[in-house]
PDB file of N, CA and C in Angstrom:
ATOM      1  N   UNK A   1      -4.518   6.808 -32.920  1.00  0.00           N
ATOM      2  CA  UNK A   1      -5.280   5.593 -32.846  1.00  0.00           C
ATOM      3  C   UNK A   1      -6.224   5.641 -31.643  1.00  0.00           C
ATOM      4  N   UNK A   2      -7.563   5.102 -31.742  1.00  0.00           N
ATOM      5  CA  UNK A   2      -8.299   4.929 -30.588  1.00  0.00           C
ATOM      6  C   UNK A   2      -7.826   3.961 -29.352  1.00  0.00           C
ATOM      7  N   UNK A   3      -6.898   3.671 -29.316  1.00  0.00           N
ATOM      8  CA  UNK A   3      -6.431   2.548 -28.254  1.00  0.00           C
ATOM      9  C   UNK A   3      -5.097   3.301 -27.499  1.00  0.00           C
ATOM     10  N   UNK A   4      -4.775   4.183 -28.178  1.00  0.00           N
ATOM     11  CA  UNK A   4      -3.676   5.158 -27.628  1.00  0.00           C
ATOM     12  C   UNK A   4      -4.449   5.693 -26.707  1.00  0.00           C
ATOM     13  N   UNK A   5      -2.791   6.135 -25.719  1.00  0.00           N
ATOM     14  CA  UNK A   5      -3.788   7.105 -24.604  1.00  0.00           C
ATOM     15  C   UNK A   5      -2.466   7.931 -24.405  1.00  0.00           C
ATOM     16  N   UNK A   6      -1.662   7.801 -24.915  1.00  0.00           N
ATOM     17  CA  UNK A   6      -0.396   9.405 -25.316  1.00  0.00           C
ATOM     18  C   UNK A   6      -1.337  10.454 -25.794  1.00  0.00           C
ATOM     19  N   UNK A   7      -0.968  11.487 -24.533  1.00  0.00           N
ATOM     20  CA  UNK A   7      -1.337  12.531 -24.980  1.00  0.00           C
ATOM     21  C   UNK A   7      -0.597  13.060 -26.234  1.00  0.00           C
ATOM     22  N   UNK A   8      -1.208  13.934 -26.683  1.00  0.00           N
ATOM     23  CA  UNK A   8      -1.071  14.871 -28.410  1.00  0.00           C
ATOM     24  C   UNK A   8      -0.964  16.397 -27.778  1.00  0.00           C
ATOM     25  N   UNK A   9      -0.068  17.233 -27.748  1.00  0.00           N
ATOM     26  CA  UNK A   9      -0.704  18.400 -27.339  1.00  0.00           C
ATOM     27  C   UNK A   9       0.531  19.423 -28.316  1.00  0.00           C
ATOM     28  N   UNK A  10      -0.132  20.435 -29.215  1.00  0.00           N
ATOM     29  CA  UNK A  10       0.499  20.865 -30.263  1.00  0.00           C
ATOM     30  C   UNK A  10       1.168  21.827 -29.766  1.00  0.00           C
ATOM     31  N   UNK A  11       1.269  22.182 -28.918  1.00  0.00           N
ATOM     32  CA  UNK A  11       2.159  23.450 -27.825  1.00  0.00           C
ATOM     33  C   UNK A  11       2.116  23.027 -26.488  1.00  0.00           C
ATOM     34  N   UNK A  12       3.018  23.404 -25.967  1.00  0.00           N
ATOM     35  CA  UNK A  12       2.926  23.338 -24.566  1.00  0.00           C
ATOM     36  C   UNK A  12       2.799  24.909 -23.461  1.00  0.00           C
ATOM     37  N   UNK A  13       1.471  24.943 -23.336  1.00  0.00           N
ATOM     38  CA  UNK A  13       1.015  26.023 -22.765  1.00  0.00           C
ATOM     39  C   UNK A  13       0.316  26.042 -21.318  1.00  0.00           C
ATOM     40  N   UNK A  14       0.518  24.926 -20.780  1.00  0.00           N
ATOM     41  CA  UNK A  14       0.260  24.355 -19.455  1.00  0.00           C
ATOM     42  C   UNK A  14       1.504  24.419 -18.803  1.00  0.00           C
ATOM     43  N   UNK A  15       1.151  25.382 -18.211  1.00  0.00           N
ATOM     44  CA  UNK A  15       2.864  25.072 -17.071  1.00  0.00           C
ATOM     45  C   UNK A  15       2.315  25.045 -15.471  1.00  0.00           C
ATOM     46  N   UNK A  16       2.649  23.966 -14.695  1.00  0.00           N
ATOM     47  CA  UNK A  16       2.041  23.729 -13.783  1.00  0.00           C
ATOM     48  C   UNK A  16       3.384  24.729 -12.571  1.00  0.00           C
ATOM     49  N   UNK A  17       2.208  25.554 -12.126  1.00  0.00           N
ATOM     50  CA  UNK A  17       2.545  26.200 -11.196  1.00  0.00           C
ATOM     51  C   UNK A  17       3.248  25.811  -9.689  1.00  0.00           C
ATOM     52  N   UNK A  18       4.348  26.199  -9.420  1.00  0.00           N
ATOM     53  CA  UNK A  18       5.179  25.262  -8.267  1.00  0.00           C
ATOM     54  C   UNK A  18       3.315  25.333  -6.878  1.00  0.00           C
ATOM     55  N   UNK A  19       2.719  25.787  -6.722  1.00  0.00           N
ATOM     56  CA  UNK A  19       1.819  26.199  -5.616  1.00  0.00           C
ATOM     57  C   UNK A  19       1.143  24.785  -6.044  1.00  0.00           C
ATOM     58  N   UNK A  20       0.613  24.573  -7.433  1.00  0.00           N
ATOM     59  CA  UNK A  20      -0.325  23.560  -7.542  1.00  0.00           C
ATOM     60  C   UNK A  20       0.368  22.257  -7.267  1.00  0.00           C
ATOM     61  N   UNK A  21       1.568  22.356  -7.646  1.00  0.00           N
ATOM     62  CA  UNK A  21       2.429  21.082  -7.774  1.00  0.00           C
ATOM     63  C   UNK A  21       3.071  20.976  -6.189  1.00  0.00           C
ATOM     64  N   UNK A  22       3.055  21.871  -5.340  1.00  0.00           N
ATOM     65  CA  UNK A  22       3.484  21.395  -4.044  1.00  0.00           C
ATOM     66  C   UNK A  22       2.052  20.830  -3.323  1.00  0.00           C
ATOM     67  N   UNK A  23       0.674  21.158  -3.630  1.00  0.00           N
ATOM     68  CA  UNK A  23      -0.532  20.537  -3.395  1.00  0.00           C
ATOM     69  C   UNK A  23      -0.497  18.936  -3.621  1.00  0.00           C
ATOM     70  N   UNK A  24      -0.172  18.875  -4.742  1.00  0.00           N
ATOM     71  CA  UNK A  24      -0.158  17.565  -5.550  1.00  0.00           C
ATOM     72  C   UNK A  24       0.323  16.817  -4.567  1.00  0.00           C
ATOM     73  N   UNK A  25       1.518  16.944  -4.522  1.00  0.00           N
ATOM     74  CA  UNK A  25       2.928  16.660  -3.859  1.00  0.00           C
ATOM     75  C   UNK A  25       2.221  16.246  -1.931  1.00  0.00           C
ATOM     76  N   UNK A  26       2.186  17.232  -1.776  1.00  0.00           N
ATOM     77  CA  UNK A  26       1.554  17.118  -0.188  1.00  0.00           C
ATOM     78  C   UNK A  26       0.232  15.928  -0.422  1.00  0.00           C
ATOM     79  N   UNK A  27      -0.368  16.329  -1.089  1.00  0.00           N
ATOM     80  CA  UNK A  27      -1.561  15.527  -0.688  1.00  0.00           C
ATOM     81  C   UNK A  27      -1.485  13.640  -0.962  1.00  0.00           C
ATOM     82  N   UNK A  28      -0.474  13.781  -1.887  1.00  0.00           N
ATOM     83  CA  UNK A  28       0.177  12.202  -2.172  1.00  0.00           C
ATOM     84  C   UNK A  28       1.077  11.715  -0.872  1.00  0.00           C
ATOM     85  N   UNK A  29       1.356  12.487  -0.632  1.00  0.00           N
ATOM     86  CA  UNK A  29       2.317  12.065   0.735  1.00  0.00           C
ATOM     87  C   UNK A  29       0.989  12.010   2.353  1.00  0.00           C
ATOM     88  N   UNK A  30       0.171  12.760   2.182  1.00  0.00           N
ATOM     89  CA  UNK A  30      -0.466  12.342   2.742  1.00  0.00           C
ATOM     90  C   UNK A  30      -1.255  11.295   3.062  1.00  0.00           C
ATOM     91  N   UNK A  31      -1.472  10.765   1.304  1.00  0.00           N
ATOM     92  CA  UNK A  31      -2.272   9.686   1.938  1.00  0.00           C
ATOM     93  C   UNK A  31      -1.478   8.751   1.886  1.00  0.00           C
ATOM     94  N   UNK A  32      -0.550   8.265   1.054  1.00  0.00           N
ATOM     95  CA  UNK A  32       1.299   7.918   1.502  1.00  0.00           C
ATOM     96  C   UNK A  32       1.454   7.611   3.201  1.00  0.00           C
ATOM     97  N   UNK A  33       1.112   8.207   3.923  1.00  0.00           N
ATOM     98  CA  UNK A  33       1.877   8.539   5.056  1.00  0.00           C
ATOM     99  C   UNK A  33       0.485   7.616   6.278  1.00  0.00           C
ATOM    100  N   UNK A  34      -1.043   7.684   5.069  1.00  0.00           N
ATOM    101  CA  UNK A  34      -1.755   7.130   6.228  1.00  0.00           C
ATOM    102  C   UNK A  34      -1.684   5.956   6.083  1.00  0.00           C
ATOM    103  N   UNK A  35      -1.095   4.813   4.919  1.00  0.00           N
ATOM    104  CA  UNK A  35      -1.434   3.323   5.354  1.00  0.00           C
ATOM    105  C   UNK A  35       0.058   3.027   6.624  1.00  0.00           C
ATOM    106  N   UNK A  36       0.755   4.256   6.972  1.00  0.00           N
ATOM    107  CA  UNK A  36       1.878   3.528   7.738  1.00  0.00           C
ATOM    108  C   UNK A  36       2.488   2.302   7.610  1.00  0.00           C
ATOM    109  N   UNK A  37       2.722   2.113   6.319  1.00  0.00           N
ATOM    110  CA  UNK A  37       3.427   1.117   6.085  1.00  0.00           C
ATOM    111  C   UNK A  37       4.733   0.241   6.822  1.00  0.00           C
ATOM    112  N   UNK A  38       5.278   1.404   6.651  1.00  0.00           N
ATOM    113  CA  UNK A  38       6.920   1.475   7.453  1.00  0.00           C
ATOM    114  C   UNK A  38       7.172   2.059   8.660  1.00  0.00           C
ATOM    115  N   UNK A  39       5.796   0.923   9.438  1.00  0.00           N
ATOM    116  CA  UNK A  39       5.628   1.429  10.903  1.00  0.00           C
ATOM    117  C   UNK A  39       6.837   0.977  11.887  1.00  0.00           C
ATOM    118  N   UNK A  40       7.305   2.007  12.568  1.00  0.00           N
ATOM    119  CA  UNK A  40       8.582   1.059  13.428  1.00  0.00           C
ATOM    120  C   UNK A  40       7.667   0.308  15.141  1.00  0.00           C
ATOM    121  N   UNK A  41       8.535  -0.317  15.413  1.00  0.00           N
ATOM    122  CA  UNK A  41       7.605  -1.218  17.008  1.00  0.00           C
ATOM    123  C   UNK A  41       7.007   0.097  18.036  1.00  0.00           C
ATOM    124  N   UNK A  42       5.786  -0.106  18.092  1.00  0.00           N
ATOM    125  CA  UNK A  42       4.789   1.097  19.169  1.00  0.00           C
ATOM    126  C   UNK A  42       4.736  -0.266  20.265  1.00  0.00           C
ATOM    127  N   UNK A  43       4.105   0.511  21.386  1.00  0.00           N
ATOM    128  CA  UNK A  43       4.006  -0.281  22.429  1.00  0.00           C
ATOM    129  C   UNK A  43       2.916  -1.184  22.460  1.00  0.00           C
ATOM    130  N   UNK A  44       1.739  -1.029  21.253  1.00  0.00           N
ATOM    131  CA  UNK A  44       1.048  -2.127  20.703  1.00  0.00           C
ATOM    132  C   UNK A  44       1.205  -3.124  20.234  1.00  0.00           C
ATOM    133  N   UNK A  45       2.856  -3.446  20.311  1.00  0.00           N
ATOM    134  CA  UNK A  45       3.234  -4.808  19.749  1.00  0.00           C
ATOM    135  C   UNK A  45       3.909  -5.521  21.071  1.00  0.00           C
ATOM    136  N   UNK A  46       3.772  -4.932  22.536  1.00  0.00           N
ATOM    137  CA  UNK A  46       4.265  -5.407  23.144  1.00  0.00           C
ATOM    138  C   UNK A  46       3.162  -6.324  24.172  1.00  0.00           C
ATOM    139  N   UNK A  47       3.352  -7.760  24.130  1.00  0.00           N
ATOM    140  CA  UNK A  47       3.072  -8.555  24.901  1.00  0.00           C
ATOM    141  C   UNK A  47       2.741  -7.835  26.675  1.00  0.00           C
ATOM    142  N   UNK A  48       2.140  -8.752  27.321  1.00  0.00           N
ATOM    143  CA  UNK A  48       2.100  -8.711  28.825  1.00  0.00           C
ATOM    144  C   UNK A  48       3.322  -8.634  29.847  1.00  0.00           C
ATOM    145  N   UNK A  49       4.023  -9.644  28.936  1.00  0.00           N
ATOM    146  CA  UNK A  49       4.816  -9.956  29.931  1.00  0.00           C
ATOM    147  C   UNK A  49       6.462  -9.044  29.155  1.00  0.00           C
ATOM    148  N   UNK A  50       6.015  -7.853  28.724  1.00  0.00           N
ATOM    149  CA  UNK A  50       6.994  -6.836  28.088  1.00  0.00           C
ATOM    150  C   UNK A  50       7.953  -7.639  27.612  1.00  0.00           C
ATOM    151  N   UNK A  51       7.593  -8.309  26.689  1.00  0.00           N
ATOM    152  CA  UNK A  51       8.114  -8.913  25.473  1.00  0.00           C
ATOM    153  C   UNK A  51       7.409  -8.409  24.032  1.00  0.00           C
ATOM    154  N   UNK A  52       8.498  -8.056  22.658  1.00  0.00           N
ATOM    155  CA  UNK A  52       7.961  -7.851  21.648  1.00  0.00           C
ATOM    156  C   UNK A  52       7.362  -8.900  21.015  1.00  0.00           C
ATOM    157  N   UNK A  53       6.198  -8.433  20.513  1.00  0.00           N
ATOM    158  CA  UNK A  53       5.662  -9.415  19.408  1.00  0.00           C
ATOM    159  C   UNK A  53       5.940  -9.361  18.416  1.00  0.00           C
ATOM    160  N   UNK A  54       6.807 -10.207  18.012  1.00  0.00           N
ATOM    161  CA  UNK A  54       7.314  -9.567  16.757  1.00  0.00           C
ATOM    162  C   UNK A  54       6.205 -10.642  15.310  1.00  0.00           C
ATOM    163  N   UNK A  55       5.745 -11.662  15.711  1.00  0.00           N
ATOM    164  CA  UNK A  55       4.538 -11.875  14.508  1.00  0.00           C
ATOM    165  C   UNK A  55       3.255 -10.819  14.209  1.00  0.00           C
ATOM    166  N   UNK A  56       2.728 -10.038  15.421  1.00  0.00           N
ATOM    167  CA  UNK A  56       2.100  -9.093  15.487  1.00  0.00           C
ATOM    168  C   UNK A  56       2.422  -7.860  14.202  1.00  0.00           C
ATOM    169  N   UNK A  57       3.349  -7.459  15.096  1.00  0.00           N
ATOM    170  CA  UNK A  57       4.267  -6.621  14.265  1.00  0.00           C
ATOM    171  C   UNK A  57       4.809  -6.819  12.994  1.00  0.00           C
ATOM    172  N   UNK A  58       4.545  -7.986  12.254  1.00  0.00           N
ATOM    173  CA  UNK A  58       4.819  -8.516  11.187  1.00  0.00           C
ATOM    174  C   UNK A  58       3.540  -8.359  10.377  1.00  0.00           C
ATOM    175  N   UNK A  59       2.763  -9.169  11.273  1.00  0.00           N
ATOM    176  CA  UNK A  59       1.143  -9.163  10.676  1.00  0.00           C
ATOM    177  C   UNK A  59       0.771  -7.492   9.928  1.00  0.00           C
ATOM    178  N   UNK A  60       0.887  -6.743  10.905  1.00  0.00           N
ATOM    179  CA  UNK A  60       0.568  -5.553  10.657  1.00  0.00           C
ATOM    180  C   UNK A  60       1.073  -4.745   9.460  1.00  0.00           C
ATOM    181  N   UNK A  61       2.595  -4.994   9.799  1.00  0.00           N
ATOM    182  CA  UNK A  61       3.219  -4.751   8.305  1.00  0.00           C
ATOM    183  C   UNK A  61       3.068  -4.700   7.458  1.00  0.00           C
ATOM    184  N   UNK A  62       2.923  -6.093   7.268  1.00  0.00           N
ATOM    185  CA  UNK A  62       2.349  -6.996   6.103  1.00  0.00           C
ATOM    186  C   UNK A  62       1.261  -6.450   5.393  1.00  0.00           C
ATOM    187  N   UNK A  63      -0.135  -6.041   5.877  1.00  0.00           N
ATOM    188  CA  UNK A  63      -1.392  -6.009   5.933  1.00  0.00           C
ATOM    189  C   UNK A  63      -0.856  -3.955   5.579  1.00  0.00           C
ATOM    190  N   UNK A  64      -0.348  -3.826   6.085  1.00  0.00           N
ATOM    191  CA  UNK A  64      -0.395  -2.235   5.959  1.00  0.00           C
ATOM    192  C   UNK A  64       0.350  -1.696   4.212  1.00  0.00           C
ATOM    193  N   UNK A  65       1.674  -2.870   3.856  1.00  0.00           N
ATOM    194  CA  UNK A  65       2.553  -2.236   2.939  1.00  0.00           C
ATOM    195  C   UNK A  65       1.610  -3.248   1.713  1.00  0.00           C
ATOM    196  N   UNK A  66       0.876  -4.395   2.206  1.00  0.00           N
ATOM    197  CA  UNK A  66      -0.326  -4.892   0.634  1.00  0.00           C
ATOM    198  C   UNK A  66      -1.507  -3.757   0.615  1.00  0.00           C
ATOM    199  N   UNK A  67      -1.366  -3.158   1.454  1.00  0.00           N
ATOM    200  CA  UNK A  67      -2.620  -2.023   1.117  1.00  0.00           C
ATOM    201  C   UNK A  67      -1.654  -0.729   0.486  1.00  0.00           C
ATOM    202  N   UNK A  68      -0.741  -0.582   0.740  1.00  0.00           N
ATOM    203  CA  UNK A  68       0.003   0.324  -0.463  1.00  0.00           C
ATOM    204  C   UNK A  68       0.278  -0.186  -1.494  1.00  0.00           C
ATOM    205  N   UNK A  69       0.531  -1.808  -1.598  1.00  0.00           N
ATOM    206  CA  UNK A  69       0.924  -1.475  -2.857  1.00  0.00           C
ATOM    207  C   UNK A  69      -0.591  -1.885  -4.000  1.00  0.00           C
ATOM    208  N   UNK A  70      -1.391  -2.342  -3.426  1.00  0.00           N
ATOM    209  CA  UNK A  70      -2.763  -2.144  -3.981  1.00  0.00           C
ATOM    210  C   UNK A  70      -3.008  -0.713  -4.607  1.00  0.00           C
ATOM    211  N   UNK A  71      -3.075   0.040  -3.461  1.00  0.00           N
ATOM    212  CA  UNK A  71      -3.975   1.426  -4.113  1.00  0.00           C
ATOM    213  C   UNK A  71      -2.837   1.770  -5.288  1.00  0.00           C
ATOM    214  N   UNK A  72      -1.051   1.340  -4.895  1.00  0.00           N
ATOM    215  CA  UNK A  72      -0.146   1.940  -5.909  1.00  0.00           C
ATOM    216  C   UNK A  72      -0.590   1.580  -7.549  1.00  0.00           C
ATOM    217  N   UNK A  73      -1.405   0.577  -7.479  1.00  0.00           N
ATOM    218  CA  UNK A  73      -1.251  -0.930  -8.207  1.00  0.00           C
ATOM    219  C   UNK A  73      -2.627  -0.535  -9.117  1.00  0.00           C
ATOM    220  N   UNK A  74      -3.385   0.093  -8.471  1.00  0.00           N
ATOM    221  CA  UNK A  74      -4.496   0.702  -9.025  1.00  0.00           C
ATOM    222  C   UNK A  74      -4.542   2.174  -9.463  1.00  0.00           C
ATOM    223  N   UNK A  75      -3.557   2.709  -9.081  1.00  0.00           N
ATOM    224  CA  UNK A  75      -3.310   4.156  -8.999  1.00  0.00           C
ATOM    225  C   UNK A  75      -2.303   4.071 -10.745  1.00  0.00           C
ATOM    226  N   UNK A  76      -1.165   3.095 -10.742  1.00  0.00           N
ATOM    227  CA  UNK A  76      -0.668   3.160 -12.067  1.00  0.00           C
ATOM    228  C   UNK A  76      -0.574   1.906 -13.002  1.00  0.00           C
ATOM    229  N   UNK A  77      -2.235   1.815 -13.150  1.00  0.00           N
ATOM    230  CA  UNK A  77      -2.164   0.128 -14.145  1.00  0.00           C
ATOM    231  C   UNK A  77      -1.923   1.114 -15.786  1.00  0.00           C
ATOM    232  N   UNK A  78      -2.904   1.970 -15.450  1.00  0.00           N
ATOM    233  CA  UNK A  78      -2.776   2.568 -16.680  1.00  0.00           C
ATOM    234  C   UNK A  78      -1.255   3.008 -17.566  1.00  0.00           C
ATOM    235  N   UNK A  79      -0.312   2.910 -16.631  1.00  0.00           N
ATOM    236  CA  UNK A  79       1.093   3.126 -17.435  1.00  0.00           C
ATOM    237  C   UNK A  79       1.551   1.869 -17.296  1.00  0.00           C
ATOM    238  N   UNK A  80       1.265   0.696 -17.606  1.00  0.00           N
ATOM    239  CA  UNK A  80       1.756  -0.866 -17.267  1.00  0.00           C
ATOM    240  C   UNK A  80       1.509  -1.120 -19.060  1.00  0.00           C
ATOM    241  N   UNK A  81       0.795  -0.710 -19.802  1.00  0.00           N
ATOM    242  CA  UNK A  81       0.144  -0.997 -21.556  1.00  0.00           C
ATOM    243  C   UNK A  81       0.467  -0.008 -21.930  1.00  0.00           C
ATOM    244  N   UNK A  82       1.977   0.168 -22.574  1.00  0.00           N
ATOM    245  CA  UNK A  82       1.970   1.440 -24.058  1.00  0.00           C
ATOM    246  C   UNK A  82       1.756   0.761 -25.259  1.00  0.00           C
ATOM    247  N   UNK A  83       0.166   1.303 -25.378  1.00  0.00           N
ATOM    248  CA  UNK A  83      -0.222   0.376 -26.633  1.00  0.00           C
ATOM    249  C   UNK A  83       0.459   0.939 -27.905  1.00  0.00           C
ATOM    250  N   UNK A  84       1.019   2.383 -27.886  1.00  0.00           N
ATOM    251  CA  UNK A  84       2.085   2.442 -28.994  1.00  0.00           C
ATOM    252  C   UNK A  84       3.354   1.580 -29.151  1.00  0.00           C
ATOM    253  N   UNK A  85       3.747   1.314 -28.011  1.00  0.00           N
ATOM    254  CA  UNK A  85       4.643   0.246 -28.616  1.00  0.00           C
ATOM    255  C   UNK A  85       4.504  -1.186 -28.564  1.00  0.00           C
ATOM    256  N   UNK A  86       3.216  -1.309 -28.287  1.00  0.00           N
ATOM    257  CA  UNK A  86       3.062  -2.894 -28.627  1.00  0.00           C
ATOM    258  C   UNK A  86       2.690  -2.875 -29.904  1.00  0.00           C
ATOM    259  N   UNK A  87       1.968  -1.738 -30.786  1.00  0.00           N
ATOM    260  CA  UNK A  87       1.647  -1.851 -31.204  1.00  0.00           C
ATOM    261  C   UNK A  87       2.785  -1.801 -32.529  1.00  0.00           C
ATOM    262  N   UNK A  88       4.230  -1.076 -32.649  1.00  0.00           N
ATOM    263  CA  UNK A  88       5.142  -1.093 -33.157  1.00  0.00           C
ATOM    264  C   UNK A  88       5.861  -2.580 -33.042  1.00  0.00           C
ATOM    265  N   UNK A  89       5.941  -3.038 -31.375  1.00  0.00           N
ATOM    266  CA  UNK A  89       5.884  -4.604 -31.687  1.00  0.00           C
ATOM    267  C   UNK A  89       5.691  -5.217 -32.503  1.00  0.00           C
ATOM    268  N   UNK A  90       4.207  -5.599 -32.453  1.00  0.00           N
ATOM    269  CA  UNK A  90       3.624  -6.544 -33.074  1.00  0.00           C
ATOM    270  C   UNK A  90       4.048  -6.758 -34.830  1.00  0.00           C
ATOM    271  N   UNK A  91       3.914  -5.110 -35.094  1.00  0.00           N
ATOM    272  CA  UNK A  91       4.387  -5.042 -36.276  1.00  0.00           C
ATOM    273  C   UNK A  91       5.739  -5.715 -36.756  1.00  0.00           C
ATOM    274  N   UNK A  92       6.972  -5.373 -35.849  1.00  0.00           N
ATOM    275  CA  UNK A  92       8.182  -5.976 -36.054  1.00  0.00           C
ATOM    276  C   UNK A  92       7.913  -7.329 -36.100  1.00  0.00           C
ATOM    277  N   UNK A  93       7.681  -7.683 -34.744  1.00  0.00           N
ATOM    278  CA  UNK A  93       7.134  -9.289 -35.049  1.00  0.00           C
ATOM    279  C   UNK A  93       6.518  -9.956 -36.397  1.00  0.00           C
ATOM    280  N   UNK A  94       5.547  -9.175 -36.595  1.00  0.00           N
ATOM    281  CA  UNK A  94       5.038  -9.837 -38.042  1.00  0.00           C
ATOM    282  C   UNK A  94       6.001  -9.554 -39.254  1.00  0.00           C
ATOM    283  N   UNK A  95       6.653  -8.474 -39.160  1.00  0.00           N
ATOM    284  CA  UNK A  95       7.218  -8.769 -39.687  1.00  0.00           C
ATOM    285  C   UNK A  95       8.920  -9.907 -40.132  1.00  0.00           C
ATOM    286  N   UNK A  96       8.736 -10.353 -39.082  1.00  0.00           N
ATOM    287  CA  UNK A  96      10.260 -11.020 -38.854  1.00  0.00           C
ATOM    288  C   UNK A  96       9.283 -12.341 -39.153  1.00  0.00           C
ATOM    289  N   UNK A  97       7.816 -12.845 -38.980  1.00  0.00           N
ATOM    290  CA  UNK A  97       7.803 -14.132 -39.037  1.00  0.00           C
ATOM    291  C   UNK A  97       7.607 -14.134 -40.618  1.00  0.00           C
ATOM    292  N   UNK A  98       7.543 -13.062 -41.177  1.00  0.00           N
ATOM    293  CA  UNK A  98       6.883 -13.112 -42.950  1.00  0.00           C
ATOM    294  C   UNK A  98       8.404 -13.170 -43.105  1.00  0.00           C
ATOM    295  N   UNK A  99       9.356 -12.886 -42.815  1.00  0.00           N
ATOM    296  CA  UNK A  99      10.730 -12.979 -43.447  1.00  0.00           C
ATOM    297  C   UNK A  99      11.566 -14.052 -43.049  1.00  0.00           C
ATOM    298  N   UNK A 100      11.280 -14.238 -42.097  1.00  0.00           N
ATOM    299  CA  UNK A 100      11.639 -15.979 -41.801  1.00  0.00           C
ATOM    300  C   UNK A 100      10.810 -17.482 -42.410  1.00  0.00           C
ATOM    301  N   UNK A 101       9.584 -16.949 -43.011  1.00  0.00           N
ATOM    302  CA  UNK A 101       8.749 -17.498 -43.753  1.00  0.00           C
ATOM    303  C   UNK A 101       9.188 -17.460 -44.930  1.00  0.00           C
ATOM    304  N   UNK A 102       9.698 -16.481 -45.736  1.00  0.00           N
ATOM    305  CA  UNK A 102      10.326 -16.502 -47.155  1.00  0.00           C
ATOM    306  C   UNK A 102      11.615 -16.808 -47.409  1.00  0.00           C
ATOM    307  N   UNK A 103      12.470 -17.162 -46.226  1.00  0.00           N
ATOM    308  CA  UNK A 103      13.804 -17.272 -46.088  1.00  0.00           C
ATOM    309  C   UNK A 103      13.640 -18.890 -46.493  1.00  0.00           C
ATOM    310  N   UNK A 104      12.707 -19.697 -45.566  1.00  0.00           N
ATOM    311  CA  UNK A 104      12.885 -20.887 -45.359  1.00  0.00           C
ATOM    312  C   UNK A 104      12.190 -21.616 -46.887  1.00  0.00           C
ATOM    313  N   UNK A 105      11.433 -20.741 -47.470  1.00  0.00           N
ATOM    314  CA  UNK A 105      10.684 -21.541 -48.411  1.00  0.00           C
ATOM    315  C   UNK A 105      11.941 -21.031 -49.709  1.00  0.00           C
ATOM    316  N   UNK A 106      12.367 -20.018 -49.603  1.00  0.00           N
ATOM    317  CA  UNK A 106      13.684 -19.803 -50.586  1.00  0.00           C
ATOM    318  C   UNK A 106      14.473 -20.840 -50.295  1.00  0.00           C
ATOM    319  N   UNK A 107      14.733 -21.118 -49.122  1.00  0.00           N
ATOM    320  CA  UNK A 107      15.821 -22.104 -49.113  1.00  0.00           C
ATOM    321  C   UNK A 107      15.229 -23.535 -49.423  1.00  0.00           C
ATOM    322  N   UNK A 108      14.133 -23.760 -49.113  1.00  0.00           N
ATOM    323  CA  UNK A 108      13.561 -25.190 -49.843  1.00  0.00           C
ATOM    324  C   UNK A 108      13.793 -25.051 -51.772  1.00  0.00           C
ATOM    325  N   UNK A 109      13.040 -23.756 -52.164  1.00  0.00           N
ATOM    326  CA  UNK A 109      12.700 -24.028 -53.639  1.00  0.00           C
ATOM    327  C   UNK A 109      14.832 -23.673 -54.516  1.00  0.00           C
ATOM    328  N   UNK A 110      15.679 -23.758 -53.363  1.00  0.00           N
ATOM    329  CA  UNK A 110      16.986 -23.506 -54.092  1.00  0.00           C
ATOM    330  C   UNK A 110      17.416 -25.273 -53.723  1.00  0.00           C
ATOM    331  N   UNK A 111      16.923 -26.114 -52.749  1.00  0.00           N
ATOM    332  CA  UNK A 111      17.499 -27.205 -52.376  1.00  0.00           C
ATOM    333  C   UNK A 111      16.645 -28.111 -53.733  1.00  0.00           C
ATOM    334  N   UNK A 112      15.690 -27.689 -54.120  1.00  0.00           N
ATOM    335  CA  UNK A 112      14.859 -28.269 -54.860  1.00  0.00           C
ATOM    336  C   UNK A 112      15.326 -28.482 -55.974  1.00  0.00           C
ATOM    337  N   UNK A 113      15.771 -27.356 -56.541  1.00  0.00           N
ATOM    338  CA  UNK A 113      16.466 -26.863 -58.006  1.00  0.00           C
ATOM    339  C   UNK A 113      17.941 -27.657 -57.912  1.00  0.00           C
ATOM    340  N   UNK A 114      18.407 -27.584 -56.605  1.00  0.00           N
ATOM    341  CA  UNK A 114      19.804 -28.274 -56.817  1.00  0.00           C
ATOM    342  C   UNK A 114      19.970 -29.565 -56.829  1.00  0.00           C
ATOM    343  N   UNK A 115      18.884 -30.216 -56.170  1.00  0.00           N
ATOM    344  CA  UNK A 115      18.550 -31.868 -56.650  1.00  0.00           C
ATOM    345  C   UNK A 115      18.094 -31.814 -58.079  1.00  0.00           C
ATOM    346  N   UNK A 116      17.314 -31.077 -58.561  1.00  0.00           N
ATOM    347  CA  UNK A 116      17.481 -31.568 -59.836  1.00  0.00           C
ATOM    348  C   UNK A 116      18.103 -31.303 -60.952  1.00  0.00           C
ATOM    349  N   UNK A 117      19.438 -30.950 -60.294  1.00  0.00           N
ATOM    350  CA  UNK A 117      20.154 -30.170 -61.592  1.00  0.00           C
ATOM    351  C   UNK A 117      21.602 -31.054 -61.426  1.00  0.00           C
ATOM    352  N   UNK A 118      21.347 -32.245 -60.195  1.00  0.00           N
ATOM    353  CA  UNK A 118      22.584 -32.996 -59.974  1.00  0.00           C
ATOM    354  C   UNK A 118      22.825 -34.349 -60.803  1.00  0.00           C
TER     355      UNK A 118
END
């Protein structure tokens, strides 16, 4: 279907090489590693009077782990819609309301027949 985005591949003749896949690997962790999300207290969170700031240090957090999960968020929308199985959905669905549709009108045209056969 044109709305699919499952790959089709009639053999599997791609074998990803451990060299390419430790690239992969590294370079995700790299940029992983630059929003510092899961920064622990630097001495930039410390006040004048060598006290922690700990709203500072919150702020930052905050602001650092919504910028991961943004780029995450943009990085995998595309696996959030398997339009194959919505699309098997929908089908079930329609089909359960066409059979709950003939159930109920069977059961009217048998209540019908039995009033007038009383």
């Amino acid at each position: 279907m044109v709305w699919s985005n499952k790959l089709r591949k009639l053999r599997e003749d791609e074998i990803l090489e451990f060299s390419k896949m430790f690239e992969i690997i590294k370079q995700d962790m790299f940029r992983w590693g630059y929003t510092i999300a899961g920064t622990l207290p630097k001495r930039e969170f410390m006040q004048e009077d060598n006290n922690f700031d700990d709203t500072l240090f919150n702020e930052v957090r905050e602001k650092r782990l919504a910028t991961l999960l943004a780029t995450d968020v943009i990085e995998t929308e595309y696996k959030w819609v398997h339009y194959d199985f919505e699309e098997a959905q929908v089908k079930i669905d329609v089909c359960d309301m066409i059979l709950e549709g003939l159930f109920t009108e069977t059961v009217g045209l048998l209540d019908s027949l039995e009033s007038r056969f009383k």
